[in-house]
C-alpha atoms as a PDB file:
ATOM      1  CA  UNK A   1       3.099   7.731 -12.849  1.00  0.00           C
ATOM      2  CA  UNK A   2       4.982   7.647  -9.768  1.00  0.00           C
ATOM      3  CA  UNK A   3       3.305  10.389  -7.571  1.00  0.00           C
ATOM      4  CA  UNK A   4       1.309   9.007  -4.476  1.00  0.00           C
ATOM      5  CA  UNK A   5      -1.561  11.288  -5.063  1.00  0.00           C
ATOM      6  CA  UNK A   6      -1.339  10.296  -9.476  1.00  0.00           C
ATOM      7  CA  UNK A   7      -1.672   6.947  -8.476  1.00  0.00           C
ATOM      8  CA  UNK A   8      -4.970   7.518  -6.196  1.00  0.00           C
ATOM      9  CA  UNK A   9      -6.563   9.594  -8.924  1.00  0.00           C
ATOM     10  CA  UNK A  10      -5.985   7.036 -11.593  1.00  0.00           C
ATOM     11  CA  UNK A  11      -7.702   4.397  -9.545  1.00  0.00           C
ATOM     12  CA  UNK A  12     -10.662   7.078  -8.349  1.00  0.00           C
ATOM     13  CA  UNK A  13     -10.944   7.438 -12.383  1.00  0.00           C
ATOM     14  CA  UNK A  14     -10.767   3.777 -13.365  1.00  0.00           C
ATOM     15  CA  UNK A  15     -12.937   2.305 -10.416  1.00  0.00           C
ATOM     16  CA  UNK A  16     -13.762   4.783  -8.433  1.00  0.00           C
ATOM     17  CA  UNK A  17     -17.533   4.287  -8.581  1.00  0.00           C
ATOM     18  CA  UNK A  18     -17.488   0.154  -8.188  1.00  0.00           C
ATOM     19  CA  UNK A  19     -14.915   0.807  -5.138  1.00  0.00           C
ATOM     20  CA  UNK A  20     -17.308   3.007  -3.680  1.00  0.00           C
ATOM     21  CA  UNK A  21     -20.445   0.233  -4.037  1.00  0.00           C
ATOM     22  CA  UNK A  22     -17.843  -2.772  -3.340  1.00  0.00           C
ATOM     23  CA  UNK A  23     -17.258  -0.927   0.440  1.00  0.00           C
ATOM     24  CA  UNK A  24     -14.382  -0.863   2.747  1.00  0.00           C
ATOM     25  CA  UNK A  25     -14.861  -4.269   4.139  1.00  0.00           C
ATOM     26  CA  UNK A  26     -14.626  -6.016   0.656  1.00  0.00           C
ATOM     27  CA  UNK A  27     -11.869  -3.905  -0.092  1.00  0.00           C
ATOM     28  CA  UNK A  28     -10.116  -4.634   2.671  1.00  0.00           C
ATOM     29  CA  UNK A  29     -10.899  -8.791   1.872  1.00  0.00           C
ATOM     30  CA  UNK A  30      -9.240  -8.220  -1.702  1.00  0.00           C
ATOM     31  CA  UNK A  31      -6.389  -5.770  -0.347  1.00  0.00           C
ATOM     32  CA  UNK A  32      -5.577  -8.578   2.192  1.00  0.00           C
ATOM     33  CA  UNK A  33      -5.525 -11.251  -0.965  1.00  0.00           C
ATOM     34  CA  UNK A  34      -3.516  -9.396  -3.151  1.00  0.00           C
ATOM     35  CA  UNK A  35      -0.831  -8.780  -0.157  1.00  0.00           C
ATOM     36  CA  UNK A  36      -1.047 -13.016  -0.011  1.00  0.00           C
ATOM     37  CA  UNK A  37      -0.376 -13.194  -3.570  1.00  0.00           C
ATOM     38  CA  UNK A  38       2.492 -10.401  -2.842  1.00  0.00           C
ATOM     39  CA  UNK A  39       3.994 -12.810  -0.393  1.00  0.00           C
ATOM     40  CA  UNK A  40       3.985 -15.949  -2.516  1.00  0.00           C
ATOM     41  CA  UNK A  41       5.687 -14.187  -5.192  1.00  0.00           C
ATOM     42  CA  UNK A  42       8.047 -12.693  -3.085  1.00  0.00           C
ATOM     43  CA  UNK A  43       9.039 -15.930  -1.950  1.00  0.00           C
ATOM     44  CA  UNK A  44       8.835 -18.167  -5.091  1.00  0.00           C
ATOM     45  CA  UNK A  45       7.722 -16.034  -8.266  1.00  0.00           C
ATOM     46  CA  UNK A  46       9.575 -14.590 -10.959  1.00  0.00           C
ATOM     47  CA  UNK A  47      10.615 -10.690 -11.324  1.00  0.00           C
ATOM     48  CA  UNK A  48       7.516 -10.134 -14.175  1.00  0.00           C
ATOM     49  CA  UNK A  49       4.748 -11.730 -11.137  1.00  0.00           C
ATOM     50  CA  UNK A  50       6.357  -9.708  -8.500  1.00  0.00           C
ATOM     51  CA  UNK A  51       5.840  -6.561 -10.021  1.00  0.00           C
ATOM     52  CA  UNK A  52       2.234  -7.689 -11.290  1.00  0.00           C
ATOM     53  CA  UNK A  53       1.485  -8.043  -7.395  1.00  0.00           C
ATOM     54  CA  UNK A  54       2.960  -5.113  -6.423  1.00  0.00           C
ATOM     55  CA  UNK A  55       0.964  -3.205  -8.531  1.00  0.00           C
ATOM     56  CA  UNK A  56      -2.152  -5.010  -7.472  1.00  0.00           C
ATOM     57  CA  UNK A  57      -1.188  -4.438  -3.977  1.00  0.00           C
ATOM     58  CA  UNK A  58      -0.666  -0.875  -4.808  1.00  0.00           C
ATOM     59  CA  UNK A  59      -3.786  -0.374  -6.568  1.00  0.00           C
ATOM     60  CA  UNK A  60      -6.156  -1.715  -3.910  1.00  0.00           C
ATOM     61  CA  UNK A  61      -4.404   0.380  -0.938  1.00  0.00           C
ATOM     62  CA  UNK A  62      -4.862   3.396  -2.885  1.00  0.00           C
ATOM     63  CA  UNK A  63      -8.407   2.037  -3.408  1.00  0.00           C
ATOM     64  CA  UNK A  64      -9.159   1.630  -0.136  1.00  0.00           C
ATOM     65  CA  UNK A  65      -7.212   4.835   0.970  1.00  0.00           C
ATOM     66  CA  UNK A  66     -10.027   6.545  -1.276  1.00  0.00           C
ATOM     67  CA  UNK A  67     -13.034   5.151   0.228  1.00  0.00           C
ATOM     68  CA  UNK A  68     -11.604   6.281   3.581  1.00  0.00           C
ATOM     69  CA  UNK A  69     -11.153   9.766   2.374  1.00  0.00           C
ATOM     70  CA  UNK A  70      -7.238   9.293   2.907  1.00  0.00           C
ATOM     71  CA  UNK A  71      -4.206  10.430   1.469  1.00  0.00           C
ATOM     72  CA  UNK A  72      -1.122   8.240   0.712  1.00  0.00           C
ATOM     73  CA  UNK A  73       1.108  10.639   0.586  1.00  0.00           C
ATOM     74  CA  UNK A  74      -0.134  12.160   3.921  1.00  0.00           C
ATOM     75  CA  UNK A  75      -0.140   8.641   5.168  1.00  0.00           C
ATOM     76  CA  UNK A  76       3.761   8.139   4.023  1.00  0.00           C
ATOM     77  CA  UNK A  77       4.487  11.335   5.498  1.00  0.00           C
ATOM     78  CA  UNK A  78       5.552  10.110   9.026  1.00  0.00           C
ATOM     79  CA  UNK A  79       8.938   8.468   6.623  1.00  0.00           C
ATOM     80  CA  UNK A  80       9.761  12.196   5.520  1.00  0.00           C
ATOM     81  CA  UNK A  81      12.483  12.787   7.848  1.00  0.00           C
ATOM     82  CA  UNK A  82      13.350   9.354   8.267  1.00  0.00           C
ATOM     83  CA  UNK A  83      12.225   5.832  10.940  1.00  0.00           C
ATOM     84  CA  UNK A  84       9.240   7.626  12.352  1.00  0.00           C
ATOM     85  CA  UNK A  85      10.334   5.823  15.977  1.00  0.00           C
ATOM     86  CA  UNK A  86      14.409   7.112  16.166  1.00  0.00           C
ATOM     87  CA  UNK A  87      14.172   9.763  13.489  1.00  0.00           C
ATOM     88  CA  UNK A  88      17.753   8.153  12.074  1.00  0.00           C
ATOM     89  CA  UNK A  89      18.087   7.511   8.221  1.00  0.00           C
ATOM     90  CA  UNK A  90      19.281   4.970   8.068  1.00  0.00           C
ATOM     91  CA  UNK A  91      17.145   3.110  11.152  1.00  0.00           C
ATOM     92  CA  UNK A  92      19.151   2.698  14.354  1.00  0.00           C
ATOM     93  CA  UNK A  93      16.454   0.578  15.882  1.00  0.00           C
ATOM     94  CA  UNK A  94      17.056  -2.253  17.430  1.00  0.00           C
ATOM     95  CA  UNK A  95      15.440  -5.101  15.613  1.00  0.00           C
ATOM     96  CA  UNK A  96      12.024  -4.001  15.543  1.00  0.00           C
ATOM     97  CA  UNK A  97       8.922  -6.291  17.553  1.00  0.00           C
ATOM     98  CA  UNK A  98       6.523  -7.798  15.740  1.00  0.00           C
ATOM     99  CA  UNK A  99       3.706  -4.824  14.473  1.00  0.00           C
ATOM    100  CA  UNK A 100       5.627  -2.127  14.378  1.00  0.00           C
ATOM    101  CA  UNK A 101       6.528  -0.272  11.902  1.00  0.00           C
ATOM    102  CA  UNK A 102       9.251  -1.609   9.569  1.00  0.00           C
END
């Protein structure tokens, strides 16, 4: 399953009904965890715990993006064409400031 949209539906499917009784504020609270536990194994973990964190990471943003009535792939959209700030693939930003996009 690599589609944006496959992954959302398998998560609506799986948990869709405890996501929508958990909330948006607890989801955010675990999403915000799970991207912790992303950085630690980034940083320190073997390949096998980086790609279990990924796909928790994954799973709870397209959790979240389906309590907000989102799409991802609408969402990851603005990357079509290339950096959404200087339209260049590959980026010809400058270093970028802190919050924006990557």
């Amino acid at each position: 399953m690599t589609d944006l949209d496959a992954v959302q539906a398998r998560m609506a499917t799986v948990y869709g009904d405890r996501d929508r009784d958990r909330g948006v504020p607890a989801t955010v609270a675990w999403l915000a965890e799970e991207v912790g536990e992303l950085a630690k194994a980034a940083r320190k973990g073997t390949r096998a715990e980086q790609l279990h964190e990924l796909g928790d990471v994954l799973a709870w943003l397209a959790s979240l993006a389906n309590q907000l009535d989102c799409s991802l792939a609408e969402a990851f959209a603005r990357y079509a064409d290339g950096c959404p700030r200087c339209a260049a693939t590959p980026c010809a930003c400058p270093d970028p400031t802190p919050g924006a996009a990557p």
